[in-house]
C-alpha atoms as a PDB file:
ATOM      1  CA  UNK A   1     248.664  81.474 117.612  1.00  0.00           C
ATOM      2  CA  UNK A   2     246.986  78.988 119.746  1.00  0.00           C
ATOM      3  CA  UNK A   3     244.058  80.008 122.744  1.00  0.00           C
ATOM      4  CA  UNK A   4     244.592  79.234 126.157  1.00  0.00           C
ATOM      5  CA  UNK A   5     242.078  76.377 126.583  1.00  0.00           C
ATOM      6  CA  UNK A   6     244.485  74.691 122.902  1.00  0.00           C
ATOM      7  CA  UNK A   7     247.459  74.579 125.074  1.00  0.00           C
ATOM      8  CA  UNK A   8     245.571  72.977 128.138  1.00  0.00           C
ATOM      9  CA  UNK A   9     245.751  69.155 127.384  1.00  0.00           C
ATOM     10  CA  UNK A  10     242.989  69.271 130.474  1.00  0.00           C
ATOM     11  CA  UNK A  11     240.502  71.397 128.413  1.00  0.00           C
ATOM     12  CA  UNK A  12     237.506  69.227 126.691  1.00  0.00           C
ATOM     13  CA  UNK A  13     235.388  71.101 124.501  1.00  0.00           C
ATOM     14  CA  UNK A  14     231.812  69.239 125.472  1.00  0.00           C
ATOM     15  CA  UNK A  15     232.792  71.107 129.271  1.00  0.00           C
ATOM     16  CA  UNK A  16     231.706  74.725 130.497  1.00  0.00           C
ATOM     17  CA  UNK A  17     234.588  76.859 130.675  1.00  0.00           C
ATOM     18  CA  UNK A  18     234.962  76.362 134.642  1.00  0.00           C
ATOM     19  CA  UNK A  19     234.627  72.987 134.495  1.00  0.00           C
ATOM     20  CA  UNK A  20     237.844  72.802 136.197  1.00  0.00           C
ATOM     21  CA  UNK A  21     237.720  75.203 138.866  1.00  0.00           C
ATOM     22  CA  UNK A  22     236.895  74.326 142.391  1.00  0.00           C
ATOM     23  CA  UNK A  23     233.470  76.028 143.765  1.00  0.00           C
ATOM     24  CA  UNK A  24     233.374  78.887 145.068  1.00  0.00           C
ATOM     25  CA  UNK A  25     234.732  78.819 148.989  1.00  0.00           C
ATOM     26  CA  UNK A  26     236.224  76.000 148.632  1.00  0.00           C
ATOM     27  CA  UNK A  27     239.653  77.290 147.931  1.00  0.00           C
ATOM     28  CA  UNK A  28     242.376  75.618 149.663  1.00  0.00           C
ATOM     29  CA  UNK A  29     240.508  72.812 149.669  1.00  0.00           C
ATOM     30  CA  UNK A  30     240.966  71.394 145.951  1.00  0.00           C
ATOM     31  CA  UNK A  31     242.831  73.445 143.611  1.00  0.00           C
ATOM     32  CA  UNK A  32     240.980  71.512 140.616  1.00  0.00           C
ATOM     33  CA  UNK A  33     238.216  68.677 141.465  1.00  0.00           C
ATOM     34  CA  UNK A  34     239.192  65.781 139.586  1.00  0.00           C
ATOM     35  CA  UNK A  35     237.239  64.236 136.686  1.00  0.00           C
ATOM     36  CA  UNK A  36     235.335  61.988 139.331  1.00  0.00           C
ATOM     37  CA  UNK A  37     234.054  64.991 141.524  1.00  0.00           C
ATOM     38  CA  UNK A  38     233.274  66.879 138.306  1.00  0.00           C
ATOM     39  CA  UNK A  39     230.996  63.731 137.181  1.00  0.00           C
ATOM     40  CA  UNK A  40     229.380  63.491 140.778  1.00  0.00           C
ATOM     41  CA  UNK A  41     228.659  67.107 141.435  1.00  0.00           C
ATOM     42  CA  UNK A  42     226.565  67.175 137.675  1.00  0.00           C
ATOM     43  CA  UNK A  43     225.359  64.069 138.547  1.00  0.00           C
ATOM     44  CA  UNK A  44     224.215  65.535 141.525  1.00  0.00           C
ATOM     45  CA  UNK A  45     222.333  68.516 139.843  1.00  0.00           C
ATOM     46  CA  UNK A  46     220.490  66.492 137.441  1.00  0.00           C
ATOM     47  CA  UNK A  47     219.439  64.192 139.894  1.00  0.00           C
ATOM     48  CA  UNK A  48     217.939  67.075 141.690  1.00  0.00           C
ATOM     49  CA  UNK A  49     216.255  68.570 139.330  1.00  0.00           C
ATOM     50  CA  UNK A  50     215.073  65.056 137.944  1.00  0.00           C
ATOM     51  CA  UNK A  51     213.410  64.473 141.847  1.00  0.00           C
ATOM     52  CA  UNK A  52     212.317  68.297 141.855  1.00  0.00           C
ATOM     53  CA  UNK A  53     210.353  67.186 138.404  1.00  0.00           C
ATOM     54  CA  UNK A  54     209.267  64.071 139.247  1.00  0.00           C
ATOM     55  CA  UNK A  55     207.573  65.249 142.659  1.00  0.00           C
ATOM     56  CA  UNK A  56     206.341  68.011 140.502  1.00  0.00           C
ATOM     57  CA  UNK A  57     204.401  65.833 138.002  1.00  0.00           C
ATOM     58  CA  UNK A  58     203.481  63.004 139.986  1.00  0.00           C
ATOM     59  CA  UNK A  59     201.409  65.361 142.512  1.00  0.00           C
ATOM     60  CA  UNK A  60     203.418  64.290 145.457  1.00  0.00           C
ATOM     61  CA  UNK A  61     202.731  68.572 146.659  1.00  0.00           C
ATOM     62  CA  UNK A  62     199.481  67.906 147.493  1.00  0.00           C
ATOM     63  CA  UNK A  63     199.763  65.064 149.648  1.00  0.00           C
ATOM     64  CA  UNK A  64     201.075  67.121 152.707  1.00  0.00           C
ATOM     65  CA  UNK A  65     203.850  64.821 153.241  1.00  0.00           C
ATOM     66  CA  UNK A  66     207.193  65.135 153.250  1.00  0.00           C
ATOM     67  CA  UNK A  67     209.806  63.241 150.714  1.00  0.00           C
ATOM     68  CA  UNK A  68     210.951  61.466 153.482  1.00  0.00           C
ATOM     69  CA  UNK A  69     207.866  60.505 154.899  1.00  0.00           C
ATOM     70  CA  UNK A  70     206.567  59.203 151.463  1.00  0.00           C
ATOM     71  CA  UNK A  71     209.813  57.201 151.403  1.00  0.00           C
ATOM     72  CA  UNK A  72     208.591  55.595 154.696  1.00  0.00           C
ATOM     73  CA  UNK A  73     205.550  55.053 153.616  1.00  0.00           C
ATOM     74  CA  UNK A  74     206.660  53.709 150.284  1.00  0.00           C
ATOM     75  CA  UNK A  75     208.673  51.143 152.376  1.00  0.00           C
ATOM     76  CA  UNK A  76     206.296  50.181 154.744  1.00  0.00           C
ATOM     77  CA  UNK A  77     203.792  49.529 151.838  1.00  0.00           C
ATOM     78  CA  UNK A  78     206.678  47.544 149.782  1.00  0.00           C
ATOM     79  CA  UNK A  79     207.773  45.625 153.282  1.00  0.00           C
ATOM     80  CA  UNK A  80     204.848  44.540 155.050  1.00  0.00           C
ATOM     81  CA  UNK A  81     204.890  44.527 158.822  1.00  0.00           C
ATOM     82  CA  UNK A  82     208.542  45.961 159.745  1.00  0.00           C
ATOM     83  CA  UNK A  83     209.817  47.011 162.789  1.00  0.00           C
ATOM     84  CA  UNK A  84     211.084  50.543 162.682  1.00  0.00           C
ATOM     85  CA  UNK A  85     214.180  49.514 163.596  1.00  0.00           C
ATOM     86  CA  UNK A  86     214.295  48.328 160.118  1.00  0.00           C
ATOM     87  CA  UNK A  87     212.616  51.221 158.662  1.00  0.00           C
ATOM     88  CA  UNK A  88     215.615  53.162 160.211  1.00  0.00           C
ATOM     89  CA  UNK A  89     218.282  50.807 158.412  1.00  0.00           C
ATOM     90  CA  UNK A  90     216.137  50.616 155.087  1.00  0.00           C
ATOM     91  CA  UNK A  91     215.798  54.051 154.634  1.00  0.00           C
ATOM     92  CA  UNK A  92     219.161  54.991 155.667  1.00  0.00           C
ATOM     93  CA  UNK A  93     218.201  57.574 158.428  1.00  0.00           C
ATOM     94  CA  UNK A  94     218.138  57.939 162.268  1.00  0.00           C
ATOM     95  CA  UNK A  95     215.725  55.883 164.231  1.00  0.00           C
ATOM     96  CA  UNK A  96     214.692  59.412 165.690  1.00  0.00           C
ATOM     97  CA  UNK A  97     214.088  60.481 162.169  1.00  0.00           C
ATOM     98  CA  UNK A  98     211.747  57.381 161.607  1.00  0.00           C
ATOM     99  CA  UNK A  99     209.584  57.887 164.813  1.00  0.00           C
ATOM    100  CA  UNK A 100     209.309  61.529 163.321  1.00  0.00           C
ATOM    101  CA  UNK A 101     207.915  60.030 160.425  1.00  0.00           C
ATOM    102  CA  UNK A 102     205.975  57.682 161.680  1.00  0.00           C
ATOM    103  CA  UNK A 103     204.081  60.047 164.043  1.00  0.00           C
ATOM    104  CA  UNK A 104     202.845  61.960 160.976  1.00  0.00           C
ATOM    105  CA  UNK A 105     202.011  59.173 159.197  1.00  0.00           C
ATOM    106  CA  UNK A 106     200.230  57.635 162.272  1.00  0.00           C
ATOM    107  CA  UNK A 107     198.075  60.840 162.646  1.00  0.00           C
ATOM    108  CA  UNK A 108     196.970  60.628 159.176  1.00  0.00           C
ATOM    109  CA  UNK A 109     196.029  56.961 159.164  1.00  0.00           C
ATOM    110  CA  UNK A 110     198.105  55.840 156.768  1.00  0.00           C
ATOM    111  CA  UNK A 111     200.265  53.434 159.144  1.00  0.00           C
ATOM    112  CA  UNK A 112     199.363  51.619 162.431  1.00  0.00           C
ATOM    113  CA  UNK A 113     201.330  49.483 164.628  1.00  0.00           C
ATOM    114  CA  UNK A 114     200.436  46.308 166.738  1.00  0.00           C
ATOM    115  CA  UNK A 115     203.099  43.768 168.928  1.00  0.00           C
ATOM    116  CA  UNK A 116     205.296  41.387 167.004  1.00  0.00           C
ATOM    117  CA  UNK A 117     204.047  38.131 167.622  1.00  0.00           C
ATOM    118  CA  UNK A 118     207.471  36.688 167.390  1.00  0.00           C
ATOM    119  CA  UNK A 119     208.722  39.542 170.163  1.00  0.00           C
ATOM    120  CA  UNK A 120     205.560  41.437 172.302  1.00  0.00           C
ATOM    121  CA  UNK A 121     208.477  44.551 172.986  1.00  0.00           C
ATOM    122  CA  UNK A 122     208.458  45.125 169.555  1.00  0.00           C
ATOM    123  CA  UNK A 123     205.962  46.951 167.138  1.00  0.00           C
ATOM    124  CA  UNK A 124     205.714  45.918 163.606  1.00  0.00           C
ATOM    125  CA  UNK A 125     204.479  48.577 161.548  1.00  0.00           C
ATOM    126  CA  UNK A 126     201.729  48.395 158.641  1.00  0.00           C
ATOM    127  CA  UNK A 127     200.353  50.294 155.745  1.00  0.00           C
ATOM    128  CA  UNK A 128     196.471  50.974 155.226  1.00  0.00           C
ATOM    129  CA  UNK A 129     194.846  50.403 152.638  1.00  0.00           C
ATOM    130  CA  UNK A 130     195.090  53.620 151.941  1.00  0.00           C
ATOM    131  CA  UNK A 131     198.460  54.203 151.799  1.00  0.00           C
ATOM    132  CA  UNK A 132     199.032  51.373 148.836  1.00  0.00           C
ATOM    133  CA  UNK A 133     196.644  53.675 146.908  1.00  0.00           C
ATOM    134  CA  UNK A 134     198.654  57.127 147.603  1.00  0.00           C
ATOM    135  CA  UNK A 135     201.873  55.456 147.018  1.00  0.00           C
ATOM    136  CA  UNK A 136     200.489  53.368 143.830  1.00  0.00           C
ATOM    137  CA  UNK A 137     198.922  56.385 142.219  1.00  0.00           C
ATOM    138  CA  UNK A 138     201.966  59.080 142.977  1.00  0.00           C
ATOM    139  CA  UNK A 139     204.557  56.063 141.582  1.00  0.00           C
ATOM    140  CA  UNK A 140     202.041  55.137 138.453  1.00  0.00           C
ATOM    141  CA  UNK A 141     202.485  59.181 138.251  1.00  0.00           C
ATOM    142  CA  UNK A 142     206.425  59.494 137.919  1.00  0.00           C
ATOM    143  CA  UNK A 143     206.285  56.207 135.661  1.00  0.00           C
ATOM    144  CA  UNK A 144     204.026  58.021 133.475  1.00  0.00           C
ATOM    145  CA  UNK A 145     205.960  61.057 133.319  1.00  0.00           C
ATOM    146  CA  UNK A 146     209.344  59.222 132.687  1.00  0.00           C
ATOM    147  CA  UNK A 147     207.706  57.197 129.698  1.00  0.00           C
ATOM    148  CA  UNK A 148     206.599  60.488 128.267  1.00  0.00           C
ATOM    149  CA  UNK A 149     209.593  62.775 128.738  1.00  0.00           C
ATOM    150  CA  UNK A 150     211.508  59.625 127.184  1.00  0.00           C
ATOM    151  CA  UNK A 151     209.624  59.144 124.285  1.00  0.00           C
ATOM    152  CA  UNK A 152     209.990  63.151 123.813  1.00  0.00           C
ATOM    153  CA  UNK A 153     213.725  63.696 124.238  1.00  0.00           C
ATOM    154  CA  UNK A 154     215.413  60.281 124.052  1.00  0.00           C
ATOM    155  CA  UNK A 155     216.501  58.998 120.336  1.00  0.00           C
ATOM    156  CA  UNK A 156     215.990  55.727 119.464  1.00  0.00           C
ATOM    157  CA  UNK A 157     219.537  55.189 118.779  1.00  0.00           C
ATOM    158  CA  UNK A 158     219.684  56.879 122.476  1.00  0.00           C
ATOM    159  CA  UNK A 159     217.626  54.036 124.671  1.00  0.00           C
ATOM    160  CA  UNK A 160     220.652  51.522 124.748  1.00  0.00           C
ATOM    161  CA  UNK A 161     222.834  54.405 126.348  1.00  0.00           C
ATOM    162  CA  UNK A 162     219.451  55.221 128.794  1.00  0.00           C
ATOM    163  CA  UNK A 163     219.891  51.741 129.715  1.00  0.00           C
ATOM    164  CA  UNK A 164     223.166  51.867 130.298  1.00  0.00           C
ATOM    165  CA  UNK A 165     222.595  54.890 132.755  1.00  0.00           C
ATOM    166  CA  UNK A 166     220.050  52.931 134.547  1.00  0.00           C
ATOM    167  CA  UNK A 167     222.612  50.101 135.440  1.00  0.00           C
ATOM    168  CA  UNK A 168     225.151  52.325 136.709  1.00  0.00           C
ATOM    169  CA  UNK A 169     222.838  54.390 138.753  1.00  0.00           C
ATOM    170  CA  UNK A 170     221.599  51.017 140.544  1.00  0.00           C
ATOM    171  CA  UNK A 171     225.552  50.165 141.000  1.00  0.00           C
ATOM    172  CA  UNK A 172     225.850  53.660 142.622  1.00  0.00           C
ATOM    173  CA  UNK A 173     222.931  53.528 144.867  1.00  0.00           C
ATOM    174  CA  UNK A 174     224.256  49.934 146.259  1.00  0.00           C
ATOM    175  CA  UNK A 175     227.674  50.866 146.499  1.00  0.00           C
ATOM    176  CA  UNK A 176     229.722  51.304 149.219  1.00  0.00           C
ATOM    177  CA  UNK A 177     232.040  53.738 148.991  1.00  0.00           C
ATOM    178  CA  UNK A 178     233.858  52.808 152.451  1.00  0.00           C
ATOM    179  CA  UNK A 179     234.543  49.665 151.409  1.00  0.00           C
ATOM    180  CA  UNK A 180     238.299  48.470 149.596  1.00  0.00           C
ATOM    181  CA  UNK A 181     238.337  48.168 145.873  1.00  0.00           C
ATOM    182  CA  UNK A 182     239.561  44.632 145.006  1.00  0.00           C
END
């Protein structure tokens, strides 16, 4: 006699049993997620847990400062003088959320701003000194950590696939999922 998950040409043995079932409250919504939603919702865990780690290791706790506001400040250090205009559109958040930012980062000296010498109603924004040397160390940090936990758990036969990863992870982050497939 065969089990319930043999007859089930849907069933994959590599899955958890509830692979297949839609989350909890969401009933009515999706009877079954399809294979895509299944992919981005453990996609979405790991990648949590991955950022949970990495701020974790690299110290980022102890800095006071929010993931967003590192993120900022990462930016602003990476940019140069920017407006924070394009902070906003960089970083992919309000420009309310930005001046929120920016405040905190202003108060601890990591950022100033002076007049745009191309437009005197704008304000340009720029990293201290300082701030090079928090985001430098916390990033030198997470690289370290990577490098380790990949030499620990990733097989050599393993790094082509890690690479792989890496390319469609960049493909995700620039994607744009409004947009028509061609």
């Amino acid at each position: 006699m065969r089990g319930e998950a043999d007859q089930d040409p849907r069933h994959r043995p590599d899955q958890p049993e509830d692979a297949g079932r839609a989350p909890e409250g969401s009933e009515g919504t999706h009877l079954r997620p399809d294979r895509s939603e299944i992919t981005a919702q453990r996609l979405q865990q790991a990648m949590t847990r991955l950022r949970a780690r990495l701020r974790s290791e690299s110290g980022q706790r102890s800095t006071g400062l929010t993931l967003t506001q590192l993120g900022v400040l990462s930016t602003v250090v990476k940019q140069g003088p920017v407006t924070a205009a394009r902070l906003a559109t960089l970083e992919h958040v309000s420009p309310q959320s930005i001046a929120q930012s920016l405040a905190v980062l202003k108060e601890a000296g990591l950022v100033h701003t002076e007049p745009d010498p191309q437009d005197g109603r704008k304000r340009l924004v720029s990293a201290d000194a300082s701030a090079a040397e928090l985001v430098g160390g916390l990033m030198a940090s997470r690289v370290s950590f990577l490098a380790r936990a990949i030499e620990q758990v990733v097989e050599p036969g393993e790094r082509r696939d890690l690479e792989k990863a890496i390319e469609l992870m960049e493909r995700l982050a620039a994607a744009d999922p409004h947009a028509r497939r061609t």
